[in-house]
Protein backbone atom coordinates (compact mmCIF):
# COMPACT_ATOMS: atom_id res chain seq x y z
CA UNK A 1 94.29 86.25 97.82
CA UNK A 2 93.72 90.29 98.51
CA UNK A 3 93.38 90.91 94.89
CA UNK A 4 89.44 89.43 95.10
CA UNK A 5 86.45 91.48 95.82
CA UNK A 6 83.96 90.52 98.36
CA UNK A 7 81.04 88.01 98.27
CA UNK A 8 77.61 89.11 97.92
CA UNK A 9 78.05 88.19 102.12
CA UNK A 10 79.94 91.08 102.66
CA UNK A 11 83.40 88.51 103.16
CA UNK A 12 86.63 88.42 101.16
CA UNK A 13 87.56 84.95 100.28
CA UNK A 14 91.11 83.68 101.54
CA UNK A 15 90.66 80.99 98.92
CA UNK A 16 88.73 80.59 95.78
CA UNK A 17 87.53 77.01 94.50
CA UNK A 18 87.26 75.28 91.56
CA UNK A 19 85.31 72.77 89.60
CA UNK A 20 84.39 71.62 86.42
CA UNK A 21 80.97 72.07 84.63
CA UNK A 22 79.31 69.40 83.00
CA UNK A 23 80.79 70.48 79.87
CA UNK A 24 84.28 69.58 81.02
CA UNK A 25 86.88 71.73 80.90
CA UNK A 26 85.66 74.39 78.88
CA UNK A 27 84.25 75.78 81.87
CA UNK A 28 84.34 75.67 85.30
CA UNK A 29 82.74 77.08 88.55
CA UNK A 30 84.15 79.29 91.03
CA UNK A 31 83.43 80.06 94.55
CA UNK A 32 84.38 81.38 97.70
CA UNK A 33 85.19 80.37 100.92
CA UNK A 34 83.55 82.29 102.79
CA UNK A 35 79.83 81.42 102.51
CA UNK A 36 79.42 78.96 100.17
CA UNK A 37 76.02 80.04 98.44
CA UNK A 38 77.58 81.80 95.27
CA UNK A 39 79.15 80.46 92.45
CA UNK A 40 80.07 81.95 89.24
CA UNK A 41 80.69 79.49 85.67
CA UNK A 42 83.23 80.75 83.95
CA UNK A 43 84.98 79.98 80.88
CA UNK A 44 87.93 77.78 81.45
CA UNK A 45 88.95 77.67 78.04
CA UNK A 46 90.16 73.84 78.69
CA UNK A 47 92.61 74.76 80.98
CA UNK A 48 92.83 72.31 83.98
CA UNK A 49 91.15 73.61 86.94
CA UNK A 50 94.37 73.03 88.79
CA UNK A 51 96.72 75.19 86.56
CA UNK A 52 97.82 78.54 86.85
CA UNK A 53 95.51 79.90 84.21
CA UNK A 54 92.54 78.40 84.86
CA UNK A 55 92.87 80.34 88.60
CA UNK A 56 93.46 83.60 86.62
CA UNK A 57 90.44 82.81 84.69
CA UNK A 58 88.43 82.37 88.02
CA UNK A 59 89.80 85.34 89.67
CA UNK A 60 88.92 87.71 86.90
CA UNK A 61 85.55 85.77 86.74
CA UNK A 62 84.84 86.44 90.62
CA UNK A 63 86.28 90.43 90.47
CA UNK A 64 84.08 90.55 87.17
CA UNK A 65 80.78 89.11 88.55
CA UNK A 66 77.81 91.65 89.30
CA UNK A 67 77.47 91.68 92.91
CA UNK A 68 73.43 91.98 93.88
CA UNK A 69 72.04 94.84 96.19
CA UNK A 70 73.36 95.06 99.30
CA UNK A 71 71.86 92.98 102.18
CA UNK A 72 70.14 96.11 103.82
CA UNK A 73 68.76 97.38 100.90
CA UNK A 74 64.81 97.50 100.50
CA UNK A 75 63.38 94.91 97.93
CA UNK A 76 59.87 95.41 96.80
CA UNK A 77 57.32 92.42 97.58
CA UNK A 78 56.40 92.59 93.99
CA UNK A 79 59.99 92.02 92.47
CA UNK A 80 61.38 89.44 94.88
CA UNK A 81 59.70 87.03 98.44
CA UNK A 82 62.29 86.42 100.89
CA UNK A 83 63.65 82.35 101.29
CA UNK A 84 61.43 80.13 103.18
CA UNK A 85 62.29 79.97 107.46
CA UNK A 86 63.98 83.13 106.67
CA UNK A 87 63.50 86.03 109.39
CA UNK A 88 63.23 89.69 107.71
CA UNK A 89 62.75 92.97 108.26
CA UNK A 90 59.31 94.47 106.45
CA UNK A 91 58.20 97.60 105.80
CA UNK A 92 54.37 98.87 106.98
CA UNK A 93 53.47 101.80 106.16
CA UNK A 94 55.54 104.07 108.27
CA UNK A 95 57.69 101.29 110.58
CA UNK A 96 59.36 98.42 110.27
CA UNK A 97 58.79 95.07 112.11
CA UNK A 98 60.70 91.86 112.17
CA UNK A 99 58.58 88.86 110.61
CA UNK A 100 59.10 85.21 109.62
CA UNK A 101 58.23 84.32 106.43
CA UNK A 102 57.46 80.33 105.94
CA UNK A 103 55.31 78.69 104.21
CA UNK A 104 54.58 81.52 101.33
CA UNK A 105 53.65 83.77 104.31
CA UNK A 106 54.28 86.20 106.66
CA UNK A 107 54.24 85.12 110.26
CA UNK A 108 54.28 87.50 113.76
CA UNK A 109 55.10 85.52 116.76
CA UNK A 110 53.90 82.51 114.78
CA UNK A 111 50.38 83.78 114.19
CA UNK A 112 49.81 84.52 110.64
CA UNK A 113 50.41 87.81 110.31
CA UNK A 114 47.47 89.96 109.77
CA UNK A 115 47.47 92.72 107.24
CA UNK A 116 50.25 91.65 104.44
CA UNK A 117 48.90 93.53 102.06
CA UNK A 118 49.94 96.48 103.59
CA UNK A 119 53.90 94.79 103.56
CA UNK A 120 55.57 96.57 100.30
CA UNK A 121 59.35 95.98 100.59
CA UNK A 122 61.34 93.78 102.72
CA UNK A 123 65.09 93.00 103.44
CA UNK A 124 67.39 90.84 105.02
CA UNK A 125 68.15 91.04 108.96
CA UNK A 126 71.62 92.72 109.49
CA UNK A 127 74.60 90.09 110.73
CA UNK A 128 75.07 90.48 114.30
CA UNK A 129 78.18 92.48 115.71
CA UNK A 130 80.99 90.43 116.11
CA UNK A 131 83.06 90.59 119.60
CA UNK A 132 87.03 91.34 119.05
């Protein structure tokens, strides 16, 4: 399918899936291969999720869909924490460091780290290169 716009991963879906809601058929999830942690509801209009329209109806759901910030942009401590065991970059004062935060805190080399009120934004650690 090259007509889809990427994830919120940064992938292109080969394949889109579909299920129902728990309202039936008048709507229906969508998602992508690729990842597997977004899914849009969408408005099936009581197609079945197997017919021709209802995939048109998840297609122009997915290309529709307001995509978040992307992965290296900064997000400010007081809009948003980072997911629990999740490794990020943070921002202190004038450099950047690579933490853990678990637990509802930020750890450095699994010492609590000391000082997080001066962390003000954070992000998401980059993917890795890939080798061709």
């Amino acid at each position: 399918m090259s007509d889809l716009k990427s994830c919120p991963c940064g992938a292109v879906p080969k394949v889109l899936h579909i299920s129902t809601s728990a309202s039936g058929y008048r709507y229906a999830f969508v998602s992508g291969d690729c990842c597997g942690e977004w899914e849009i509801e969408f408005r099936a209009e009581y197609n079945y999720i197997d017919s021709v329209e209802c995939m048109k109806l998840a297609v122009k759901a997915w290309n529709e869909a307001k995509r978040n910030k992307r992965s290296d942009d900064w997000i400010s401590v007081s809009d948003r924490l980072p997911k629990d065991g999740a490794y990020v970059d943070v921002w202190i004062g004038e450099r950047i460091a690579d933490i853990l935060y678990a637990k509802n805190k930020f750890w450095d080399d699994m010492d609590l780290f000391s000082g997080p009120e001066a962390i003000t934004h954070w992000r998401e650690r980059p993917k890795p290169p890939e080798d061709k």
